[in-house]
Protein backbone atom coordinates (compact mmCIF):
# COMPACT_ATOMS: atom_id res chain seq x y z
CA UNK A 1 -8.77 10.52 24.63
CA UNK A 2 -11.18 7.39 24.53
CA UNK A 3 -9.65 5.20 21.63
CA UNK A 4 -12.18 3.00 20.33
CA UNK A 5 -11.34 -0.66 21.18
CA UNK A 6 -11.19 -2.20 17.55
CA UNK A 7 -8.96 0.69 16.57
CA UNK A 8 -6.86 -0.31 19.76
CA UNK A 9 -6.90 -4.26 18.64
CA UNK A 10 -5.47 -3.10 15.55
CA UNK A 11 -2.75 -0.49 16.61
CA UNK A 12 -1.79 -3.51 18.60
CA UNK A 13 -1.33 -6.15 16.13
CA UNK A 14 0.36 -3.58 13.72
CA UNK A 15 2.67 -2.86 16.84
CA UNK A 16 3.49 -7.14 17.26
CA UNK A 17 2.54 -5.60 21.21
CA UNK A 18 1.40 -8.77 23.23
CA UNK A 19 0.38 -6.00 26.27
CA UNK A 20 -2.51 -4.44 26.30
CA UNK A 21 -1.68 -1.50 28.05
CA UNK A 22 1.57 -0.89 25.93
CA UNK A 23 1.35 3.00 24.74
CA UNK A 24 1.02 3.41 20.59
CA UNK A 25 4.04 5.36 19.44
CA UNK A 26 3.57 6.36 16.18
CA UNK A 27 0.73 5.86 13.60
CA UNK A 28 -1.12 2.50 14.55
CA UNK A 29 1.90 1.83 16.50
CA UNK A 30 4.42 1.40 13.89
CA UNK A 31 6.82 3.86 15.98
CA UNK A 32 7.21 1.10 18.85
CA UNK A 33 10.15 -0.36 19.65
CA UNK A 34 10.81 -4.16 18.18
CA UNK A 35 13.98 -5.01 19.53
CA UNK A 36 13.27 -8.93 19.03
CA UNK A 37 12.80 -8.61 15.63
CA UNK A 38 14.88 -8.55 12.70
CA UNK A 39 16.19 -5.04 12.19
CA UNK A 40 16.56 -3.58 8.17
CA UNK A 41 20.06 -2.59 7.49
CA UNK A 42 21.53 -0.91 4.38
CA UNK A 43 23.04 -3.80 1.70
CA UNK A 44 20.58 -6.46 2.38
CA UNK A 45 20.18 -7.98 -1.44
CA UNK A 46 16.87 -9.19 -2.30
CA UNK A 47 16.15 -12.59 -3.60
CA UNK A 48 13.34 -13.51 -6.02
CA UNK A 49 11.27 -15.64 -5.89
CA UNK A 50 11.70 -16.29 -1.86
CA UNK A 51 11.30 -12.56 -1.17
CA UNK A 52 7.61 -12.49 -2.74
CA UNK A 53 6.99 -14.78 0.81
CA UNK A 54 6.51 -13.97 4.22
CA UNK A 55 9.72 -12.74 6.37
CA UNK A 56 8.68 -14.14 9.77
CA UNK A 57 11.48 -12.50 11.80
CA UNK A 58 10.21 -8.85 11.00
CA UNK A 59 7.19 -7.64 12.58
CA UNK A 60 4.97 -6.30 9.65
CA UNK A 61 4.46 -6.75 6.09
CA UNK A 62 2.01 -6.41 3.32
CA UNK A 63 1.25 -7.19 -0.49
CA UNK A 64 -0.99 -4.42 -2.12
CA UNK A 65 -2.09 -3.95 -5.27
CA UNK A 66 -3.91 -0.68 -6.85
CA UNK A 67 -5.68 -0.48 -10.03
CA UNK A 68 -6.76 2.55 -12.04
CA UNK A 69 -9.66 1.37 -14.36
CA UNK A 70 -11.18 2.37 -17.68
CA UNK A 71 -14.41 1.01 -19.17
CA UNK A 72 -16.00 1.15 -22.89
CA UNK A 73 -17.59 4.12 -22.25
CA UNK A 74 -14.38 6.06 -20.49
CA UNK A 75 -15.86 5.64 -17.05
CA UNK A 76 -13.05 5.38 -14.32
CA UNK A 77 -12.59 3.08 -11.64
CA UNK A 78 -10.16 2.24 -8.93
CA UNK A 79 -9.42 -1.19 -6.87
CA UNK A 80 -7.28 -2.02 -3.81
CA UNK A 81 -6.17 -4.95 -2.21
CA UNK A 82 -4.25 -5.65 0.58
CA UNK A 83 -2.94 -8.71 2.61
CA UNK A 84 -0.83 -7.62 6.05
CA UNK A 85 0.85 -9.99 8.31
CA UNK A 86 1.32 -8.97 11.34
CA UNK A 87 3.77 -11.15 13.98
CA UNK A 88 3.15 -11.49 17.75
CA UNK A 89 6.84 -12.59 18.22
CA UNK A 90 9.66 -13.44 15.85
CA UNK A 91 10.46 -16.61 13.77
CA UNK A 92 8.56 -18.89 12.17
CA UNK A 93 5.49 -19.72 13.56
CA UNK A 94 4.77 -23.10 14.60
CA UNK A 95 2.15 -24.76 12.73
CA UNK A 96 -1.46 -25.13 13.27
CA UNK A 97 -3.33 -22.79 16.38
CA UNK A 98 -0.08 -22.16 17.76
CA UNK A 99 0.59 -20.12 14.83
CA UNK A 100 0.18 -16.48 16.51
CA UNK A 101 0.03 -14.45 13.56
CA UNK A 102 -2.20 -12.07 12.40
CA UNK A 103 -3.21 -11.71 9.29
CA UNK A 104 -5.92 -8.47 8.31
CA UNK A 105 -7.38 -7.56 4.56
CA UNK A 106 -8.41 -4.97 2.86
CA UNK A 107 -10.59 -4.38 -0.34
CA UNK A 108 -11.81 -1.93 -2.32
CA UNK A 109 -13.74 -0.56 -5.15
CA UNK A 110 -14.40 3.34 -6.23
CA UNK A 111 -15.66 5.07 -8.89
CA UNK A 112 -16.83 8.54 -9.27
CA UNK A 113 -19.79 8.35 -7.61
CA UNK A 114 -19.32 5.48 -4.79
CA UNK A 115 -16.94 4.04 -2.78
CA UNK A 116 -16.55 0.71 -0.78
CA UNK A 117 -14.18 -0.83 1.94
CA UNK A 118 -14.01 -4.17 3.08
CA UNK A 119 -11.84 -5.97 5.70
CA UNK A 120 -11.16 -9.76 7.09
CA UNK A 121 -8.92 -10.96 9.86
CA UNK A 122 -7.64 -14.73 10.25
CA UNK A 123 -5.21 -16.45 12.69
CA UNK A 124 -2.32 -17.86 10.86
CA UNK A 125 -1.88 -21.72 10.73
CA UNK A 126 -5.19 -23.30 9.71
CA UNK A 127 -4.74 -22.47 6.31
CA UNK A 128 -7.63 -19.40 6.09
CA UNK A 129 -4.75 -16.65 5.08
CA UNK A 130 -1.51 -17.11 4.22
CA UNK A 131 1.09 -16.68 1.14
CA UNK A 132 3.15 -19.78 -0.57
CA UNK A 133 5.63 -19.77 -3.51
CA UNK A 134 5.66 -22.04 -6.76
CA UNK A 135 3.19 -21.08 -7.49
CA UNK A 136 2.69 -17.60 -5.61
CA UNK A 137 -0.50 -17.72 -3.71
CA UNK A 138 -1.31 -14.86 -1.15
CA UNK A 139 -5.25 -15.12 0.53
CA UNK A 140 -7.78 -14.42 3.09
CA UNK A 141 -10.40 -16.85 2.76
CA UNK A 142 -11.93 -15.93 -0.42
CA UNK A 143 -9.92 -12.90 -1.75
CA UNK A 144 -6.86 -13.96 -3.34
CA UNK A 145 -3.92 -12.81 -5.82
CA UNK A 146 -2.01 -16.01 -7.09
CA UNK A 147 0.12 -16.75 -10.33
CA UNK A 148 3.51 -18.35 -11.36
CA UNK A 149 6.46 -17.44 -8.81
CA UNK A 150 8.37 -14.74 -10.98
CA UNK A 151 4.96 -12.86 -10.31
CA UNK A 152 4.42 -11.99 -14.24
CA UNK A 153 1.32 -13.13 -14.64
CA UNK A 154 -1.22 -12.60 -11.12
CA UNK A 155 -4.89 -13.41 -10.86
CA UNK A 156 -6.67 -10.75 -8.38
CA UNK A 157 -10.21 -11.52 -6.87
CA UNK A 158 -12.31 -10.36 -3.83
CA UNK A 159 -15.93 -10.49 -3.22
CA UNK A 160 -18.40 -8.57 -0.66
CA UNK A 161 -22.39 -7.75 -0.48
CA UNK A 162 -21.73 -4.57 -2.30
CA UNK A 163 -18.99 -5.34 -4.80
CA UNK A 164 -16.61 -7.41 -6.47
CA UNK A 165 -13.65 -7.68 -9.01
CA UNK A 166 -11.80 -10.21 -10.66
CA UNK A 167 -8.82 -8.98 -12.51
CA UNK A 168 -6.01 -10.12 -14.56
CA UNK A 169 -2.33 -8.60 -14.33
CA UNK A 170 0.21 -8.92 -16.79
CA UNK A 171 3.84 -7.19 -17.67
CA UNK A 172 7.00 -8.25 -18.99
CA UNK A 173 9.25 -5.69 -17.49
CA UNK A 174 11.36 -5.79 -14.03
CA UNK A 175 10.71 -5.82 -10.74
CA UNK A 176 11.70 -2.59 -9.53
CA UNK A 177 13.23 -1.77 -6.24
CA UNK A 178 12.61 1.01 -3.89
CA UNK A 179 14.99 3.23 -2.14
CA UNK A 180 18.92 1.93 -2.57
CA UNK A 181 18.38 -1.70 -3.92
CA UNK A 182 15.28 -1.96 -1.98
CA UNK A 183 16.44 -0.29 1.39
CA UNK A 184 13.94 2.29 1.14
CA UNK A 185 14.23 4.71 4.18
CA UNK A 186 11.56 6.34 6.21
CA UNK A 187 13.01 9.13 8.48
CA UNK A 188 16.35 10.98 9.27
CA UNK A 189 16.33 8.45 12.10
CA UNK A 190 16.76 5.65 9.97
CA UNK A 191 13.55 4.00 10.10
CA UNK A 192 13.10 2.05 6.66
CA UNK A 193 11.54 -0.61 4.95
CA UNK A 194 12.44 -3.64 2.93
CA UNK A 195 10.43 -2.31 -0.54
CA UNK A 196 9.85 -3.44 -4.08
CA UNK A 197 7.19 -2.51 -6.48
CA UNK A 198 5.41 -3.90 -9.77
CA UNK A 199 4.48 -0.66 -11.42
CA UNK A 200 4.29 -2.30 -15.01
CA UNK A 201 1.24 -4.15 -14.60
CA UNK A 202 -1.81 -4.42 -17.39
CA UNK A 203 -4.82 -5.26 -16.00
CA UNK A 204 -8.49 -6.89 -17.53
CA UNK A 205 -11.01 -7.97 -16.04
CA UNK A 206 -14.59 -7.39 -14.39
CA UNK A 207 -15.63 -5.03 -11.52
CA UNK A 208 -19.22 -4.84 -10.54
CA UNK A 209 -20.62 -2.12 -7.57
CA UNK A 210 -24.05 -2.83 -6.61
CA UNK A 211 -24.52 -5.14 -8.98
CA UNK A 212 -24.12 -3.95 -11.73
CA UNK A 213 -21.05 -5.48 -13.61
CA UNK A 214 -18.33 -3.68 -16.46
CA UNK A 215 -15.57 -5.29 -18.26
CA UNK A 216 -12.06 -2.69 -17.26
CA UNK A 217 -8.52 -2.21 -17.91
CA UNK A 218 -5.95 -0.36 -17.45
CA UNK A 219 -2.40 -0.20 -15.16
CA UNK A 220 -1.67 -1.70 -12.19
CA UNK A 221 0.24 -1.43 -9.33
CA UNK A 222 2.09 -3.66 -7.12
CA UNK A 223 4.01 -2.97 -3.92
CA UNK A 224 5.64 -5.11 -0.77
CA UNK A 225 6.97 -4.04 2.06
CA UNK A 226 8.22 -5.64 5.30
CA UNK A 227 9.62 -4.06 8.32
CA UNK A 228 9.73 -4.19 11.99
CA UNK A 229 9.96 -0.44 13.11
CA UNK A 230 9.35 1.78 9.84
CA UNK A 231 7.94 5.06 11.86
CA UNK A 232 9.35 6.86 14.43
CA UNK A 233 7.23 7.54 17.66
CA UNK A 234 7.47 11.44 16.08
CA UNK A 235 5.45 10.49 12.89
CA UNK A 236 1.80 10.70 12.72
CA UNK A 237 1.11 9.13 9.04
CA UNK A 238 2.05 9.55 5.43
CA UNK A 239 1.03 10.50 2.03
CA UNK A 240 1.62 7.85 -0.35
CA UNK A 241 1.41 8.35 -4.52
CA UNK A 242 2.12 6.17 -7.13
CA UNK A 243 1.85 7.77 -10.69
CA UNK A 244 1.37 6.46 -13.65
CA UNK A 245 2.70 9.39 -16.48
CA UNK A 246 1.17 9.28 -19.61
CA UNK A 247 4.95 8.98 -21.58
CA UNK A 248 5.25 5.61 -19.83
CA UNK A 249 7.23 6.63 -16.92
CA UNK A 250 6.43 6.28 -13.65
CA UNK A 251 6.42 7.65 -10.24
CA UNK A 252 6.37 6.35 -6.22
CA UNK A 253 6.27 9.45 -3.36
CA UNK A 254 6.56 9.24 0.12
CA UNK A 255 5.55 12.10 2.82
CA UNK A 256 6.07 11.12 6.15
CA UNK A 257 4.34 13.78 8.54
CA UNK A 258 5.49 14.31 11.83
CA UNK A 259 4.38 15.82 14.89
CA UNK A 260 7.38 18.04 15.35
CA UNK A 261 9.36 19.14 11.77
CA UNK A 262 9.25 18.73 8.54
CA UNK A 263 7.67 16.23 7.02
CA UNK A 264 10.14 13.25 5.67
CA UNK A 265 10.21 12.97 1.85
CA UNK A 266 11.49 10.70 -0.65
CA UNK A 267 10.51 8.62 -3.56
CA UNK A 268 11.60 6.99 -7.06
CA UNK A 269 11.33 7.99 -10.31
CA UNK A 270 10.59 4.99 -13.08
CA UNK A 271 12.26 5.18 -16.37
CA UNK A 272 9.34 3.24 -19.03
CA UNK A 273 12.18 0.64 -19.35
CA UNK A 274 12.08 -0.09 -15.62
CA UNK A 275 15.80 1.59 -14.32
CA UNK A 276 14.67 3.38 -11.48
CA UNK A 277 16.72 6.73 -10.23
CA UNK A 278 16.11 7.77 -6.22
CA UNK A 279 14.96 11.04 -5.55
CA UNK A 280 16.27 13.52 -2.78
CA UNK A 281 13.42 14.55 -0.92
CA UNK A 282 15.01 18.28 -1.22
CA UNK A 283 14.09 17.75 -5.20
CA UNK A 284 10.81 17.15 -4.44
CA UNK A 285 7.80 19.62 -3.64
CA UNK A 286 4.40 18.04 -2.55
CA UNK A 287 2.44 20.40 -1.82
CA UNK A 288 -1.67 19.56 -0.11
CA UNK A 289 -4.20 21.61 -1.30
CA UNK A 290 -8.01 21.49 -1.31
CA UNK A 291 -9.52 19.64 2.12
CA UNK A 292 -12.58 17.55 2.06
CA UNK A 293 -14.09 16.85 4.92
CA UNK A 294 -15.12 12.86 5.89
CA UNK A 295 -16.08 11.53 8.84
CA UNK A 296 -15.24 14.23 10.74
CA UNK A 297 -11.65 13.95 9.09
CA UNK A 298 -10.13 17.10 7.21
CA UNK A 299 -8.01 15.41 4.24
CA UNK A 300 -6.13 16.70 1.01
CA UNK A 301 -8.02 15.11 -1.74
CA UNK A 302 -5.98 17.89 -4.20
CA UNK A 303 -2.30 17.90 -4.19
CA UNK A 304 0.40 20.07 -6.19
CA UNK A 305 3.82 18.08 -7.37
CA UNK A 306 6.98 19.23 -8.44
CA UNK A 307 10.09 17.75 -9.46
CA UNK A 308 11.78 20.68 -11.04
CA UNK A 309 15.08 17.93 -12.38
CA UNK A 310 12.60 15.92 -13.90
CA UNK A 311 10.57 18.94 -15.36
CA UNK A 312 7.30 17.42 -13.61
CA UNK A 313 4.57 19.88 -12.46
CA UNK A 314 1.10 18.21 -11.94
CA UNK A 315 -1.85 18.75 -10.25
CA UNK A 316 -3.41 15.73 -8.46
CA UNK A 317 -7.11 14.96 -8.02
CA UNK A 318 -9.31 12.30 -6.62
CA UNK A 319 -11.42 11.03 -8.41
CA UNK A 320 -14.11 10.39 -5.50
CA UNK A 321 -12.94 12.56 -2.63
CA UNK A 322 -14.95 10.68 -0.41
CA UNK A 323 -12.81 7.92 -1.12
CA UNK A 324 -12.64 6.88 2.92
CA UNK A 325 -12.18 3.68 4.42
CA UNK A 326 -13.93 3.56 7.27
CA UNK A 327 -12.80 0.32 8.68
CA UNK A 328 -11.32 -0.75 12.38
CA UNK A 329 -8.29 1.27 11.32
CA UNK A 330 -9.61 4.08 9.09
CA UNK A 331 -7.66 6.29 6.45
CA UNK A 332 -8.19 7.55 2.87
CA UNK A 333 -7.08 5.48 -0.37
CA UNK A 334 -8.62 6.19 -3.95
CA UNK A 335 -7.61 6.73 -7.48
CA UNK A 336 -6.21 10.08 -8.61
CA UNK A 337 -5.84 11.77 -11.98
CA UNK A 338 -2.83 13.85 -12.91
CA UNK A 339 -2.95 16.95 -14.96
CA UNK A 340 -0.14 19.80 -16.22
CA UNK A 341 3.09 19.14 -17.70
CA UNK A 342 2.44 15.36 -17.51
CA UNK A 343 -1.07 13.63 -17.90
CA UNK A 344 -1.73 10.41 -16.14
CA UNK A 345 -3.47 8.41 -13.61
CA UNK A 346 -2.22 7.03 -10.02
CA UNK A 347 -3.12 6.45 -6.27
CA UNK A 348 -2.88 8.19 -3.34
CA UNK A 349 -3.24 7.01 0.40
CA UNK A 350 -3.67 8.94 3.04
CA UNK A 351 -3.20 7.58 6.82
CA UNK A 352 -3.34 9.31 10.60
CA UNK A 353 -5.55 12.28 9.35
């Protein structure tokens, strides 16, 4: 099959591959092999504030927010941002145009009737993307998400021809972290990640879509990851939700498809107070249900969830099915809406459809 060759440059600089002609294992390569960088092992502790920085001996990482919006009138919207860094080798990078990392962004805005995707690449070292602490500063050029270093208080901004946002996050409760103590694990394998999450946020602010502007709020939704090797060669993509339940609690899922099995499943429930309580993939049902097709894609835009121990069963919908991001590396992300024995908001992503 004839892979398109920005799709390629990306699977490679998601895969830290510094051959062209290496194969992709995995989705966008995150199944290859990265025996030079730093592994994740069980009982690392994570340390805040340096942990909100970049980890230069692991191969991949990324700082995301979501948004689910309201305005005046009860329209919805949704916003995304995302800064990856992706390392050619391990360490810290030298300085200046030695620096040989990669770092890729990705905005978005969607409401019910439209949807928008944006993206940006810089080479590390000449100061046009990067992340600092005291204070926390993580950008690509223009976009940006910066505030004090115990990251309660974050400014979030990106502009494009066809829309912008500027957005103010707030909340007083705890980091939480993913998995055990932020080991969160990806396959029966082992694969895992290094994962926290902000799932407390408040946001305000402005969006505007074709340029037309509303004043928004609602919750927010931070995650970061880092990793070397989180797939196997054996998985294709994921399903990713994060919920926000209308009696304050709140939920992260993982569904890691595969070619051959079951999919991988696991995920965290979120008391309102912030204690988080792992879930057993066996506890939870996820179940896809009506396809849309986009781009010549066939994806899930309604899901069923169960979590019989937490008496949780919801129906999940998009709110813009055509929510597609048809950049270099394309998959689905958009804001979903949660209906049954819980109400609520969240996000899902969809990737390797």
């Amino acid at each position: 099959m004839k892979i398109k060759g920005a799709v390629l440059l990306v699977a490679l600089l998601l895969s830290g591959c510094d051959e062209p002609g290496t194969p992709e294992q995995g989705f966008a390569g995150l199944g290859n092999q990265a025996a030079d960088f730093a592994p994740v092992v069980p009982g690392k502790v994570l340390v805040f504030p340096a942990d909100h920085g970049p980890h230069g001996d692991f191969r991949i990482e990324w700082w995301y927010i979501t948004a689910n919006l309201k305005d005046a009138d009860g329209h919805d919207f949704g916003v995304q941002w995302t800064l990856f860094r992706n390392a050619l080798r391990p360490g810290n990078p030298p300085t200046g145009w030695a620096d040989s990392t990669i770092w890729m962004g990705h905005a978005a805005v969607t409401s019910a009737s439209q949807h928008y995707a944006a993206e940006r690449y810089a080479r590390g070292g000449v100061g046009q993307a990067g992340v600092s602490l005291a204070p926390f500063s993580a950008w690509i050029d223009d976009w940006s998400l910066a505030g004090p270093a115990d990251l309660r208080t974050l400014h979030l901004q990106a502009t494009d021809p066809r829309f912008s946002y500027h957005l103010q996050l707030t909340s007083s409760k705890p980091l939480v972290l993913q998995g055990t103590q932020g080991f969160s694990q990806k396959s029966a394998q082992g694969q895992a990640s290094y994962y926290y999450s902000q799932p407390f946020f408040n946001a305000q602010g402005q969006v505007t879509i074709d340029g037309k502007s509303v004043e928004v709020s609602g919750p927010a939704w931070l995650d970061r990851e880092w990793s070397s090797q989180p797939l196997t060669a054996n998985q294709t993509g994921w399903d990713w939700f994060s919920l926000h339940l209308n009696d304050g609690s709140a939920v992260m899922l993982y569904r890691m498809r595969q070619k051959q099995g079951e999919p991988y499943v696991t995920g965290t429930w979120i008391n309102p107070d912030g204690t988080a309580e792992q879930l057993d993939g066996k506890a939870i049902s996820l179940r896809p249900g009506n396809e849309t097709r986009i781009a010549g894609h066939a994806l899930p835009t309604r899901w069923t969830v169960n979590i019989p121990g937490k008496g949780l069963a919801i129906s999940l919908n998009a709110l813009n099915a055509k929510a597609w991001m048809n950049l270099s590396l394309p998959y689905w992300e958009g804001p979903i809406s949660l209906s049954g024995s819980h109400e609520g908001v969240g996000y899902l992503e969809m990737t390797g459809y």
